[in-house]
Every structure is written in structure tokens, then in C-alpha cells.
ModelCIF file with pLDDT and N, C-alpha, C, O atoms, coordinates in Angstrom:
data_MODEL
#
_entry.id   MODEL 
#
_entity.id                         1 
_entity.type                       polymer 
_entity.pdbx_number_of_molecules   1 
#
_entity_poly.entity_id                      1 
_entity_poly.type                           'polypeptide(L)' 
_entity_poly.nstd_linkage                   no 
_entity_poly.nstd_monomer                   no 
_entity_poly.pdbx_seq_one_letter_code       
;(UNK)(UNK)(UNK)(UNK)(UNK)(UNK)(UNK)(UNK)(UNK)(UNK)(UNK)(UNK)(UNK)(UNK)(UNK)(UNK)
(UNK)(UNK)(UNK)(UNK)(UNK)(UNK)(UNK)(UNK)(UNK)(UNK)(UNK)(UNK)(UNK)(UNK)(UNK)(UNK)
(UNK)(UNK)(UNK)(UNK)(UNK)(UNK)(UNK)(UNK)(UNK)(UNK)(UNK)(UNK)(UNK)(UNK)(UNK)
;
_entity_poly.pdbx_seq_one_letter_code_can   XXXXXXXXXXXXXXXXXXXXXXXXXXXXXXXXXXXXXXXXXXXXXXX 
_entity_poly.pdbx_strand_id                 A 
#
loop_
_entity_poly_seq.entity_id 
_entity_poly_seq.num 
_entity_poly_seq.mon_id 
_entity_poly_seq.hetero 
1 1  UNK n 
1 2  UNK n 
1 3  UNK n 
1 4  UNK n 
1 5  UNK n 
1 6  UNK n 
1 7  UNK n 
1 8  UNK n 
1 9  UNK n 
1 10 UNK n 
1 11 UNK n 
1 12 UNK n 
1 13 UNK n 
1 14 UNK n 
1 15 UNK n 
1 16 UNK n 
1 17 UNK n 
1 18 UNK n 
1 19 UNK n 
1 20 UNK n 
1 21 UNK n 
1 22 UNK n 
1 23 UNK n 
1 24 UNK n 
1 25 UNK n 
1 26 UNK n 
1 27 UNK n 
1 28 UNK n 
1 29 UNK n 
1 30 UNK n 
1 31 UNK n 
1 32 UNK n 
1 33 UNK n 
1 34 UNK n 
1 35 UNK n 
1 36 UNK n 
1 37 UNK n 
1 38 UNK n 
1 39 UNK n 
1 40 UNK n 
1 41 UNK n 
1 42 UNK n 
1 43 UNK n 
1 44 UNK n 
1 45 UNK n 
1 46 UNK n 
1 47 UNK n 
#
_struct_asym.id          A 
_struct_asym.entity_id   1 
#
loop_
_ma_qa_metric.id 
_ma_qa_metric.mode 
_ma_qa_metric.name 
_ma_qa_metric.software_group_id 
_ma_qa_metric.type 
1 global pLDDT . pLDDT 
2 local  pLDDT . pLDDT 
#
_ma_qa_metric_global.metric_id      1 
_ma_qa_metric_global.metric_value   92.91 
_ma_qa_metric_global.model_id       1 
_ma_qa_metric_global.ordinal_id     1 
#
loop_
_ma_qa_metric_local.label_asym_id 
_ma_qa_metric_local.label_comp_id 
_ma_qa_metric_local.label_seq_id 
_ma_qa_metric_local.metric_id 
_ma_qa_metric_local.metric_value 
_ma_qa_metric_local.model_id 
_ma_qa_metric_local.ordinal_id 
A UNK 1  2 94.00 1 1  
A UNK 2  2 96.00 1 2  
A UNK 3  2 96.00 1 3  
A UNK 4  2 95.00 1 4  
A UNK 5  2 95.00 1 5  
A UNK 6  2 96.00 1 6  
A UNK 7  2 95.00 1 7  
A UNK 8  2 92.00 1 8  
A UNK 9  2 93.00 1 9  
A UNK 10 2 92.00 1 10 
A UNK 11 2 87.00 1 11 
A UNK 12 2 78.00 1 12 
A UNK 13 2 79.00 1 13 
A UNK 14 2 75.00 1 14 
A UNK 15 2 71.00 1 15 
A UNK 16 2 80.00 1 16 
A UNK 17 2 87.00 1 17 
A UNK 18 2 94.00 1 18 
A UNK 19 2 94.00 1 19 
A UNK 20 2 96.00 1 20 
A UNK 21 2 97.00 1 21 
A UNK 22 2 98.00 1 22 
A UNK 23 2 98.00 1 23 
A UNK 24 2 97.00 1 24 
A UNK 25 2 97.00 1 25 
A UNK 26 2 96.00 1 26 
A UNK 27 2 97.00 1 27 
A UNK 28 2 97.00 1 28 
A UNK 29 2 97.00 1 29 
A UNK 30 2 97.00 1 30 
A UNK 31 2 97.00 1 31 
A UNK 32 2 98.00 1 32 
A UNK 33 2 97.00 1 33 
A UNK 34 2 97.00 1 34 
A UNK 35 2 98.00 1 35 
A UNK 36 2 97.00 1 36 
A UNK 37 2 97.00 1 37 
A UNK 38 2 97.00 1 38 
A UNK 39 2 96.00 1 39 
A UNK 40 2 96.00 1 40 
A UNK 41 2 95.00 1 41 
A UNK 42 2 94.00 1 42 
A UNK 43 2 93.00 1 43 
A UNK 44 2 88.00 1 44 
A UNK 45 2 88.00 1 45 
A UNK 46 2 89.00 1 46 
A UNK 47 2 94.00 1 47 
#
loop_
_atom_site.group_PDB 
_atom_site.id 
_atom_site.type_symbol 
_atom_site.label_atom_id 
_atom_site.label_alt_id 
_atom_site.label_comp_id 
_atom_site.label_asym_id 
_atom_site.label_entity_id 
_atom_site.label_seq_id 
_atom_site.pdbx_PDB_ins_code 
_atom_site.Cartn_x 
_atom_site.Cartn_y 
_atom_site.Cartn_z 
_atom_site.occupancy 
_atom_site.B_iso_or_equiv 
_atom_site.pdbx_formal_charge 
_atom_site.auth_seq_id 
_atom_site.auth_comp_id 
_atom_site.auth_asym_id 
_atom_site.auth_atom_id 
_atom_site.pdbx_PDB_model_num 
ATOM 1   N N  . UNK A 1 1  ? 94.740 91.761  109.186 1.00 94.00 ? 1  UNK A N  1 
ATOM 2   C CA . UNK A 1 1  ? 94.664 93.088  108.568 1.00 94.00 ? 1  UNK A CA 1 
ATOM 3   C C  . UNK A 1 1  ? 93.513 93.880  109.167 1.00 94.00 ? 1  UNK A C  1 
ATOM 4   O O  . UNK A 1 1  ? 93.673 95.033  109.566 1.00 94.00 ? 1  UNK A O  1 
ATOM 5   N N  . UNK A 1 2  ? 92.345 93.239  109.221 1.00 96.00 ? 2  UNK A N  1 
ATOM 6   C CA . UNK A 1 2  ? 91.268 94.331  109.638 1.00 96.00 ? 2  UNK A CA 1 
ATOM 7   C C  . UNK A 1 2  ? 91.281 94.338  111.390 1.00 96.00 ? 2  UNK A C  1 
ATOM 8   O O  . UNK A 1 2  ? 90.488 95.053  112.002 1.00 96.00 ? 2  UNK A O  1 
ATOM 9   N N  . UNK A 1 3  ? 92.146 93.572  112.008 1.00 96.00 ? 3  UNK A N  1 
ATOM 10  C CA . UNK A 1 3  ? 92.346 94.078  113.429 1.00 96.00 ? 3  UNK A CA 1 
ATOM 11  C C  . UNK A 1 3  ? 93.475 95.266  113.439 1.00 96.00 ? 3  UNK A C  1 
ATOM 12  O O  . UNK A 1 3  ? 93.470 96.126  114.320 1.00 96.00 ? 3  UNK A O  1 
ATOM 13  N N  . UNK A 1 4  ? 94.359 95.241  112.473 1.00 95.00 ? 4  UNK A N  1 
ATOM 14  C CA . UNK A 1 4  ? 95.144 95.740  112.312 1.00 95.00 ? 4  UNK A CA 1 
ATOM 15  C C  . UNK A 1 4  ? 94.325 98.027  112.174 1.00 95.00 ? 4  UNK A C  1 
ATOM 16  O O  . UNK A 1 4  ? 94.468 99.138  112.686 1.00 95.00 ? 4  UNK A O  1 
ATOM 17  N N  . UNK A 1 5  ? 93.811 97.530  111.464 1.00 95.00 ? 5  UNK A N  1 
ATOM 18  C CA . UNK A 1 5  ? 93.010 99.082  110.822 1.00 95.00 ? 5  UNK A CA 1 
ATOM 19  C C  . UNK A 1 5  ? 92.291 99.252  112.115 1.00 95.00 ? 5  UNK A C  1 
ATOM 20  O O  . UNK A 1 5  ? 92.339 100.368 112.632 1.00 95.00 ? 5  UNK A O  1 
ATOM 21  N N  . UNK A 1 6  ? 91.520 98.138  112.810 1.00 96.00 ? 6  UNK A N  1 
ATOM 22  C CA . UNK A 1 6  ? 90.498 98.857  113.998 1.00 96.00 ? 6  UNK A CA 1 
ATOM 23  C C  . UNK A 1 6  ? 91.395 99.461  115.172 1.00 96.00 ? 6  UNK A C  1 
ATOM 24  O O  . UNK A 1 6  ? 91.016 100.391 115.885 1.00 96.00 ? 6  UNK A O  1 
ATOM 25  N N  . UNK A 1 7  ? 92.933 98.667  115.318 1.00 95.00 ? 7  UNK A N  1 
ATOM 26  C CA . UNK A 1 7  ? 93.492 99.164  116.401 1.00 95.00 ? 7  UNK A CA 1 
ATOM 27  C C  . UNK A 1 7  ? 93.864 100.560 115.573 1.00 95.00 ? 7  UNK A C  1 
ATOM 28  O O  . UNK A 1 7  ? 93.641 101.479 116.360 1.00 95.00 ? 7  UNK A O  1 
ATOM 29  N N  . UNK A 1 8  ? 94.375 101.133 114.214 1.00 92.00 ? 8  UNK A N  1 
ATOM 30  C CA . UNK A 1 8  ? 94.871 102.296 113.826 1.00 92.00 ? 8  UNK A CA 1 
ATOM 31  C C  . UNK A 1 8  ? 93.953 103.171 114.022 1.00 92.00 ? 8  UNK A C  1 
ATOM 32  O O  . UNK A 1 8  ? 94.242 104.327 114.330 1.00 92.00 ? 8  UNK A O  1 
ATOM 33  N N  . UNK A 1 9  ? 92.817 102.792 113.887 1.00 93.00 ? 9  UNK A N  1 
ATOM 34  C CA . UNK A 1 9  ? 91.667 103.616 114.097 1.00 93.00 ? 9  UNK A CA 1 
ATOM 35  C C  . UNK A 1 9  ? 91.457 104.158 115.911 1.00 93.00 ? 9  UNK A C  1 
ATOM 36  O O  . UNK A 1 9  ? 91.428 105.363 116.160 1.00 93.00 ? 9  UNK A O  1 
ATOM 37  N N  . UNK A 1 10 ? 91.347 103.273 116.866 1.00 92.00 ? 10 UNK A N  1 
ATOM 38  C CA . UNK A 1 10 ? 91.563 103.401 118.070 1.00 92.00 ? 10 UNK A CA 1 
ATOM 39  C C  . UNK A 1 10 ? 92.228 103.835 118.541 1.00 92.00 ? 10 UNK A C  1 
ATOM 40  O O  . UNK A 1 10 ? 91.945 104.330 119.632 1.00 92.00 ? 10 UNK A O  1 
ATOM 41  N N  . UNK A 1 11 ? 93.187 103.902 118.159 1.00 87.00 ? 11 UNK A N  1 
ATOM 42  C CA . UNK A 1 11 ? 94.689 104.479 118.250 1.00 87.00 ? 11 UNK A CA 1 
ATOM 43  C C  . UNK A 1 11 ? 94.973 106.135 117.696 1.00 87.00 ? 11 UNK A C  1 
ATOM 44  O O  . UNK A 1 11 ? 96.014 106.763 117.889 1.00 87.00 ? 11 UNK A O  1 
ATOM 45  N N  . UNK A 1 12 ? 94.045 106.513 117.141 1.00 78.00 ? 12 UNK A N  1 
ATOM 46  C CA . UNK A 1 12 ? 93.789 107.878 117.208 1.00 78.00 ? 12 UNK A CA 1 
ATOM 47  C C  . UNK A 1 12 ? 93.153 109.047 118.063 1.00 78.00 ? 12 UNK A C  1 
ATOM 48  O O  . UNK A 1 12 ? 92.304 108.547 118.801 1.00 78.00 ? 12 UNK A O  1 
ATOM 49  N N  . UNK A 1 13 ? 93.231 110.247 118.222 1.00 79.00 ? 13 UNK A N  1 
ATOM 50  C CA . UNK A 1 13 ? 92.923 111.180 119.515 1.00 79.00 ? 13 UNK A CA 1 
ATOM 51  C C  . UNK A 1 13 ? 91.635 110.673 119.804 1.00 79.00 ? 13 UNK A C  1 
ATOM 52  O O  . UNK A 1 13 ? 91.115 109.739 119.194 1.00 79.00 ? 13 UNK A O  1 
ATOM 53  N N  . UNK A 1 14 ? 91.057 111.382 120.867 1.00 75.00 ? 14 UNK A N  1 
ATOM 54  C CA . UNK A 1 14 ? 89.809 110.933 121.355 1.00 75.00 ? 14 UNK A CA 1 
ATOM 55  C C  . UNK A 1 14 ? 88.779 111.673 120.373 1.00 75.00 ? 14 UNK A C  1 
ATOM 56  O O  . UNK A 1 14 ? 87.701 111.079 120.333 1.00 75.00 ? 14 UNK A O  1 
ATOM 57  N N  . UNK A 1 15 ? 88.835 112.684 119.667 1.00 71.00 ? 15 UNK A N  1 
ATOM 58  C CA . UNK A 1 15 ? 88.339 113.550 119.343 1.00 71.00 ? 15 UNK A CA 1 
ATOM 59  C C  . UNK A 1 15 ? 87.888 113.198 117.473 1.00 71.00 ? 15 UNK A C  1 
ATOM 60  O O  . UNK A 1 15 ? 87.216 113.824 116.653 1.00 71.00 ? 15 UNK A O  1 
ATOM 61  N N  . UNK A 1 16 ? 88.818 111.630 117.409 1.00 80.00 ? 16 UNK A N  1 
ATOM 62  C CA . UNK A 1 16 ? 88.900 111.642 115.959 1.00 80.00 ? 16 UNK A CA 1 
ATOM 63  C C  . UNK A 1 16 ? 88.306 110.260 115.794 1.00 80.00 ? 16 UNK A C  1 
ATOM 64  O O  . UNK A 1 16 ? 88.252 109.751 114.674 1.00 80.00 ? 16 UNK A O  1 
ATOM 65  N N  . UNK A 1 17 ? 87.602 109.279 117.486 1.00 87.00 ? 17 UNK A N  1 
ATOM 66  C CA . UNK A 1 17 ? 87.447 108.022 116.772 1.00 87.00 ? 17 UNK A CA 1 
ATOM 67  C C  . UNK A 1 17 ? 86.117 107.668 116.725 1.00 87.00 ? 17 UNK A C  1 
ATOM 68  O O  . UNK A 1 17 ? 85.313 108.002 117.595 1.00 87.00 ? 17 UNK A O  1 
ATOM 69  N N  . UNK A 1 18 ? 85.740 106.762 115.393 1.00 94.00 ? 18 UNK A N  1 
ATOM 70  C CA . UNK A 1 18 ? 84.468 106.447 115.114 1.00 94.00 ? 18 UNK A CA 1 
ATOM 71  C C  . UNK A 1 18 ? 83.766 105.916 116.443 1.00 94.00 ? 18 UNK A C  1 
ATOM 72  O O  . UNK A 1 18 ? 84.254 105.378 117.437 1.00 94.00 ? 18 UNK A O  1 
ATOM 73  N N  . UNK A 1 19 ? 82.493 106.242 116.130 1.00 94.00 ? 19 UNK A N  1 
ATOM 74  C CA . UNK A 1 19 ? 81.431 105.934 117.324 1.00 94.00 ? 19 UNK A CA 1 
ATOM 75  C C  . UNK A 1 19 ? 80.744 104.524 117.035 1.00 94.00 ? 19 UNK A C  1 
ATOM 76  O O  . UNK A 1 19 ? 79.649 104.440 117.591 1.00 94.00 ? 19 UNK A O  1 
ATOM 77  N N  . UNK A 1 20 ? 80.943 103.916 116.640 1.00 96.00 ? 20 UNK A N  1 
ATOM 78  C CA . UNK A 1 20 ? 79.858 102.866 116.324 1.00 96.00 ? 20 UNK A CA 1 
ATOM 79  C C  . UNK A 1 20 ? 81.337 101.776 114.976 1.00 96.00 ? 20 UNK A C  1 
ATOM 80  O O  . UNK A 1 20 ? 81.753 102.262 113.924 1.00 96.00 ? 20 UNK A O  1 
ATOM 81  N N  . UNK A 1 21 ? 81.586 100.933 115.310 1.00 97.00 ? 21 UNK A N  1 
ATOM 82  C CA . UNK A 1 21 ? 82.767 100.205 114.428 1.00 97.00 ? 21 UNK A CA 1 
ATOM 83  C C  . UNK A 1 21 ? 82.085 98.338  114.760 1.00 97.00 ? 21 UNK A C  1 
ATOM 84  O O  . UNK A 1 21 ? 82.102 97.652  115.782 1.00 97.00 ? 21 UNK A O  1 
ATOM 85  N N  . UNK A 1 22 ? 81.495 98.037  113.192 1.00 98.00 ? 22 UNK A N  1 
ATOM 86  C CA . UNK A 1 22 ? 80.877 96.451  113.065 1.00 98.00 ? 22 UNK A CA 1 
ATOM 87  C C  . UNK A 1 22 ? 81.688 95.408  112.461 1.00 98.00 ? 22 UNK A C  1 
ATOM 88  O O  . UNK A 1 22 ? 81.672 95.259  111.239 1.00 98.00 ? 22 UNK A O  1 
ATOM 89  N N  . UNK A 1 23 ? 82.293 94.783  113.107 1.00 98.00 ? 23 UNK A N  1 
ATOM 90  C CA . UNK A 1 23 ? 83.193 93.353  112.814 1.00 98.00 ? 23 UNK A CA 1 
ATOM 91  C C  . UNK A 1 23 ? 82.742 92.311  112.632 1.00 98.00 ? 23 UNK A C  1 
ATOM 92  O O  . UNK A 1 23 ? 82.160 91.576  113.430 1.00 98.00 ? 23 UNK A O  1 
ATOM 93  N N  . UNK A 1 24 ? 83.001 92.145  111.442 1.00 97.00 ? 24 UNK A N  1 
ATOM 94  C CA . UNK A 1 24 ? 82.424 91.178  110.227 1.00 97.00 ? 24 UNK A CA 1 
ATOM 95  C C  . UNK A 1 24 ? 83.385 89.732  109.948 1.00 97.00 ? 24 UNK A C  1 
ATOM 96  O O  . UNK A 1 24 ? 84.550 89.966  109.625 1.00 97.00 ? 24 UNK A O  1 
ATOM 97  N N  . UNK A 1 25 ? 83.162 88.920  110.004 1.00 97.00 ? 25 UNK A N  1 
ATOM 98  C CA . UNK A 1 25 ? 83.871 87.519  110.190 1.00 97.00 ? 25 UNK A CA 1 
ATOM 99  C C  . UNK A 1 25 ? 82.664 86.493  109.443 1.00 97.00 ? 25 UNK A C  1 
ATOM 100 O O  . UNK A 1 25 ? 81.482 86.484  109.787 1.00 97.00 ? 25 UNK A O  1 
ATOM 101 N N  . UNK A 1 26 ? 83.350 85.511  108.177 1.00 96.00 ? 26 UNK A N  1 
ATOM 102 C CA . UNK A 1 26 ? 82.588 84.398  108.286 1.00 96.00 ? 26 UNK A CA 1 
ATOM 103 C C  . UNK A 1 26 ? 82.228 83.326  108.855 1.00 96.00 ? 26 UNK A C  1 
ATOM 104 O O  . UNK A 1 26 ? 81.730 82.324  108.343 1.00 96.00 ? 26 UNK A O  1 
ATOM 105 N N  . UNK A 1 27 ? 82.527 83.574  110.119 1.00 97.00 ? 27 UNK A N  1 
ATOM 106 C CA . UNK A 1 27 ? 81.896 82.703  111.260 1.00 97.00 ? 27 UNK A CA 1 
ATOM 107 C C  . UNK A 1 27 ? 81.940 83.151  112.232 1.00 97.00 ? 27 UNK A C  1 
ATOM 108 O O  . UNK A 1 27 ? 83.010 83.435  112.772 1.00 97.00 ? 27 UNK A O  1 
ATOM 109 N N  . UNK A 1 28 ? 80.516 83.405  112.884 1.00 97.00 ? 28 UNK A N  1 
ATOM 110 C CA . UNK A 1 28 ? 80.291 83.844  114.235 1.00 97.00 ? 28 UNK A CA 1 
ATOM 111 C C  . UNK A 1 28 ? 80.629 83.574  115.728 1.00 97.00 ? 28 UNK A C  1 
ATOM 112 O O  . UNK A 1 28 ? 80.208 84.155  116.729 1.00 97.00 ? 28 UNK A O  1 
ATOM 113 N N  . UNK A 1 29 ? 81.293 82.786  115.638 1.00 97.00 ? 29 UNK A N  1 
ATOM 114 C CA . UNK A 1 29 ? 82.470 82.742  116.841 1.00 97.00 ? 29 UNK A CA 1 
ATOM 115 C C  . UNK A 1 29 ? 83.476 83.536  116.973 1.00 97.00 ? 29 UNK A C  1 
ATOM 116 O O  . UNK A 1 29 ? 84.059 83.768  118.032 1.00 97.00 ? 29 UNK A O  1 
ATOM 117 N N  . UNK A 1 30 ? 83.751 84.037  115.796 1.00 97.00 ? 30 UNK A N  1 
ATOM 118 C CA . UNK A 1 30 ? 85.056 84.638  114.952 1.00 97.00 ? 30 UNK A CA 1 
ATOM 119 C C  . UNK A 1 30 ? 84.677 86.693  115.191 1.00 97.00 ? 30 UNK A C  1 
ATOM 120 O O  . UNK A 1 30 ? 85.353 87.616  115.646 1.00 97.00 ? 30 UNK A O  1 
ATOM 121 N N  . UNK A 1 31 ? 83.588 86.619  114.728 1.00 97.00 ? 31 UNK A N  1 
ATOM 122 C CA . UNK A 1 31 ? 83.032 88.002  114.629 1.00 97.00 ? 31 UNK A CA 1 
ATOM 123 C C  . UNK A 1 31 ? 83.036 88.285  116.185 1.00 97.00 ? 31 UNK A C  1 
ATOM 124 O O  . UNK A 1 31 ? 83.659 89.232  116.666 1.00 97.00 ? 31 UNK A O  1 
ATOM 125 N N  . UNK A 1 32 ? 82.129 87.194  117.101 1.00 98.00 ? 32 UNK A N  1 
ATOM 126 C CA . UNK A 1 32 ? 82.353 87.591  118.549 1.00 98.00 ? 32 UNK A CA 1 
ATOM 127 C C  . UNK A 1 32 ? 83.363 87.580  118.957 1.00 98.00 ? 32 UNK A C  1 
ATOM 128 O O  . UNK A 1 32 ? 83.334 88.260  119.983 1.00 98.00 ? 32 UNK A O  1 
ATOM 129 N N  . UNK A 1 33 ? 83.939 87.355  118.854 1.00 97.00 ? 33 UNK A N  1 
ATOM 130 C CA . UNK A 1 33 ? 85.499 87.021  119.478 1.00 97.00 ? 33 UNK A CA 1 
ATOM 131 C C  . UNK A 1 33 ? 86.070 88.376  119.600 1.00 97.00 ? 33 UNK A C  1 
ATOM 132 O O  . UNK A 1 33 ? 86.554 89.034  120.521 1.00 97.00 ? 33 UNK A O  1 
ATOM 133 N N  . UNK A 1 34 ? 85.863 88.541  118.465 1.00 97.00 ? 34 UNK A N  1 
ATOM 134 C CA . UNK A 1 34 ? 86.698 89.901  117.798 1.00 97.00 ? 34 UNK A CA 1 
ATOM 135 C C  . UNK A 1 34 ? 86.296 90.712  118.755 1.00 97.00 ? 34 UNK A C  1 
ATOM 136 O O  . UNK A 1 34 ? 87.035 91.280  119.559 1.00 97.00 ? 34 UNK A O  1 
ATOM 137 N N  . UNK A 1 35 ? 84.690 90.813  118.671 1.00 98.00 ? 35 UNK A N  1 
ATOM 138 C CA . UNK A 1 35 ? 83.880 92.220  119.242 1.00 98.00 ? 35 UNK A CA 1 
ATOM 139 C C  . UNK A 1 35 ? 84.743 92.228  120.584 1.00 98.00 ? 35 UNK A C  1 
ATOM 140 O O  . UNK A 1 35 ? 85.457 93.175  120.913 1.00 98.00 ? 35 UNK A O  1 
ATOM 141 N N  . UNK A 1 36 ? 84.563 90.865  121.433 1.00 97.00 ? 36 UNK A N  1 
ATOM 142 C CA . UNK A 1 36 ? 85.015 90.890  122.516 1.00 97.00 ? 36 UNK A CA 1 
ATOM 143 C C  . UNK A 1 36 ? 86.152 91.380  123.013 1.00 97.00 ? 36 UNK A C  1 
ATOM 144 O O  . UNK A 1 36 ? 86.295 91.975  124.081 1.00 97.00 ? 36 UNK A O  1 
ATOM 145 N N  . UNK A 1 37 ? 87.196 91.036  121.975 1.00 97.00 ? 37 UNK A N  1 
ATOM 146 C CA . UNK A 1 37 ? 88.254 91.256  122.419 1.00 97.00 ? 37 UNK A CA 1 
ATOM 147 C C  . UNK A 1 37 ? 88.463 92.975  122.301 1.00 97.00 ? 37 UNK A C  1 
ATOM 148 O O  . UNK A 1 37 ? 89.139 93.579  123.134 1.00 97.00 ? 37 UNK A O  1 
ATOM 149 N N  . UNK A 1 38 ? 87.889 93.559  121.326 1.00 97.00 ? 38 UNK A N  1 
ATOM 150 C CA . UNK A 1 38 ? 88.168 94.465  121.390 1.00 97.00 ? 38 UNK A CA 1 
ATOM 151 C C  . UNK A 1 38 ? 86.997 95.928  122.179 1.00 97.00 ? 38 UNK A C  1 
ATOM 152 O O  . UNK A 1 38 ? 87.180 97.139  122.055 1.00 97.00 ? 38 UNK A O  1 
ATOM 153 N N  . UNK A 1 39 ? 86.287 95.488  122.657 1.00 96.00 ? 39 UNK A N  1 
ATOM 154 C CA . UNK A 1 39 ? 85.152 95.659  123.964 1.00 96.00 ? 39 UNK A CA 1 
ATOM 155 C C  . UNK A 1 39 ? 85.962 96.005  125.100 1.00 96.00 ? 39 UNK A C  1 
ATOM 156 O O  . UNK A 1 39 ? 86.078 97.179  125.454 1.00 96.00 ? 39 UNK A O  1 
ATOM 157 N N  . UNK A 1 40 ? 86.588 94.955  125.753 1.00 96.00 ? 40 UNK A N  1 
ATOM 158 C CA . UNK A 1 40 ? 87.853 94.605  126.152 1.00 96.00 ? 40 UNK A CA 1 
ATOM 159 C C  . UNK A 1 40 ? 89.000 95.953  126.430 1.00 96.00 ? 40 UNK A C  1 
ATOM 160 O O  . UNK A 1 40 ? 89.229 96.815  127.279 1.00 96.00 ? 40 UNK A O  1 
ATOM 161 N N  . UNK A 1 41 ? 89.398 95.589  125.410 1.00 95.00 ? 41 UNK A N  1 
ATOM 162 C CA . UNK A 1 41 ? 91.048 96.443  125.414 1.00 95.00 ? 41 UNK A CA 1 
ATOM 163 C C  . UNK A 1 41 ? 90.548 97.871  125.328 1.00 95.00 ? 41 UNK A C  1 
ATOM 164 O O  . UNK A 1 41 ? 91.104 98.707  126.041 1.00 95.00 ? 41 UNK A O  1 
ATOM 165 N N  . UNK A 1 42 ? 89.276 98.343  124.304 1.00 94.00 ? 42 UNK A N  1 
ATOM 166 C CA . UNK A 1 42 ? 89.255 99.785  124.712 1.00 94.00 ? 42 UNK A CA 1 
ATOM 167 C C  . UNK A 1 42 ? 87.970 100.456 125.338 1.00 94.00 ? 42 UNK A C  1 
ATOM 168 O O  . UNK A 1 42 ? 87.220 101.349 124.943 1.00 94.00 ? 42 UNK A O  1 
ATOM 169 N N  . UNK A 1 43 ? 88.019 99.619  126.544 1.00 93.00 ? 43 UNK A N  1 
ATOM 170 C CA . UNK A 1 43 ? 86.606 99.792  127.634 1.00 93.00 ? 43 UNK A CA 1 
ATOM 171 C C  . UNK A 1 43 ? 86.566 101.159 127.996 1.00 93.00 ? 43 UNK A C  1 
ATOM 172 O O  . UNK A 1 43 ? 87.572 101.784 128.330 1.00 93.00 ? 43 UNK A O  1 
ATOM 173 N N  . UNK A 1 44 ? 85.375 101.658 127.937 1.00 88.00 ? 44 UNK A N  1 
ATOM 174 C CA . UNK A 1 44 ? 85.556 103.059 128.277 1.00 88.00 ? 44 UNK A CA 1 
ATOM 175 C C  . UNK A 1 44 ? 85.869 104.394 127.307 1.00 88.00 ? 44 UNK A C  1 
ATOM 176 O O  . UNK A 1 44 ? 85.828 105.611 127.488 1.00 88.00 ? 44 UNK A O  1 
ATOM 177 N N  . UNK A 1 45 ? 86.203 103.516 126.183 1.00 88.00 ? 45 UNK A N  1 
ATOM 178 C CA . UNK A 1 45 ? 86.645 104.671 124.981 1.00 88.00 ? 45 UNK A CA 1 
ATOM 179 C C  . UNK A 1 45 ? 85.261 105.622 124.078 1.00 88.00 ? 45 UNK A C  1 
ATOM 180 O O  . UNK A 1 45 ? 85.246 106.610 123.344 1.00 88.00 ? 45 UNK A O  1 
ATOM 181 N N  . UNK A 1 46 ? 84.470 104.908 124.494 1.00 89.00 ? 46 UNK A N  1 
ATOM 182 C CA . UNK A 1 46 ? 83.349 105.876 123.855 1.00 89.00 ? 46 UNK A CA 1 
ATOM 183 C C  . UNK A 1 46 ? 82.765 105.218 122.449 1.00 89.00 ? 46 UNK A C  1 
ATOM 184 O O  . UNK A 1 46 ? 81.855 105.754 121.816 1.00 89.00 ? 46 UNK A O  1 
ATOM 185 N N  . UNK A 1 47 ? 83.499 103.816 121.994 1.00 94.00 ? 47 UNK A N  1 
ATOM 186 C CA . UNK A 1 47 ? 83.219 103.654 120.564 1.00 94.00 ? 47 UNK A CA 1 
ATOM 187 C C  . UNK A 1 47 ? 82.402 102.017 121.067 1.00 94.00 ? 47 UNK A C  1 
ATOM 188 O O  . UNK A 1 47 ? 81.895 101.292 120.211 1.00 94.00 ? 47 UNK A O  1 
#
């Protein structure tokens, strides 16, 4: 679910997406992961 909302969020104009987005996981492999992956897929996006 909450990858779900960060891609809806990303997935909006350039003009409309948050600058700063913190992924929260109870375990820190889990939280990095996340960051990473999504570092990743929207490189360059400004957030």
C-alpha cells in the first residue's frame, strides 16, 4: 500500500510532486530498500 501511494504521488505532473518523501519500514533493510528502489526508478525527478 504505501509503495502504492508513493508511486501515485510520483506519478503526478512535475509541477505537483512533493520535494522531500521519508520511507518508514520496521526494519532497516526494508526502509533502505525502499529508498533505493525508488531513488532508482525516479532518478532525476527532483524529489
Amino acid at each position: 500500500v504505501g509503495q502504492a501511494v508513493i508511486r501515485r504521488m510520483m506519478g503526478a505532473p512535475e509541477s505537483e510532486k512533493p520535494a522531500y518523501i521519508v520511507i518508514t519500514s520496521i526494519k532497516q533493510s526494508e526502509a533502505e530498500s525502499a529508498v533505493s528502489y525508488f531513488k532508482k526508478l525516479y532518478a532525476g525527478r527532483g524529489t
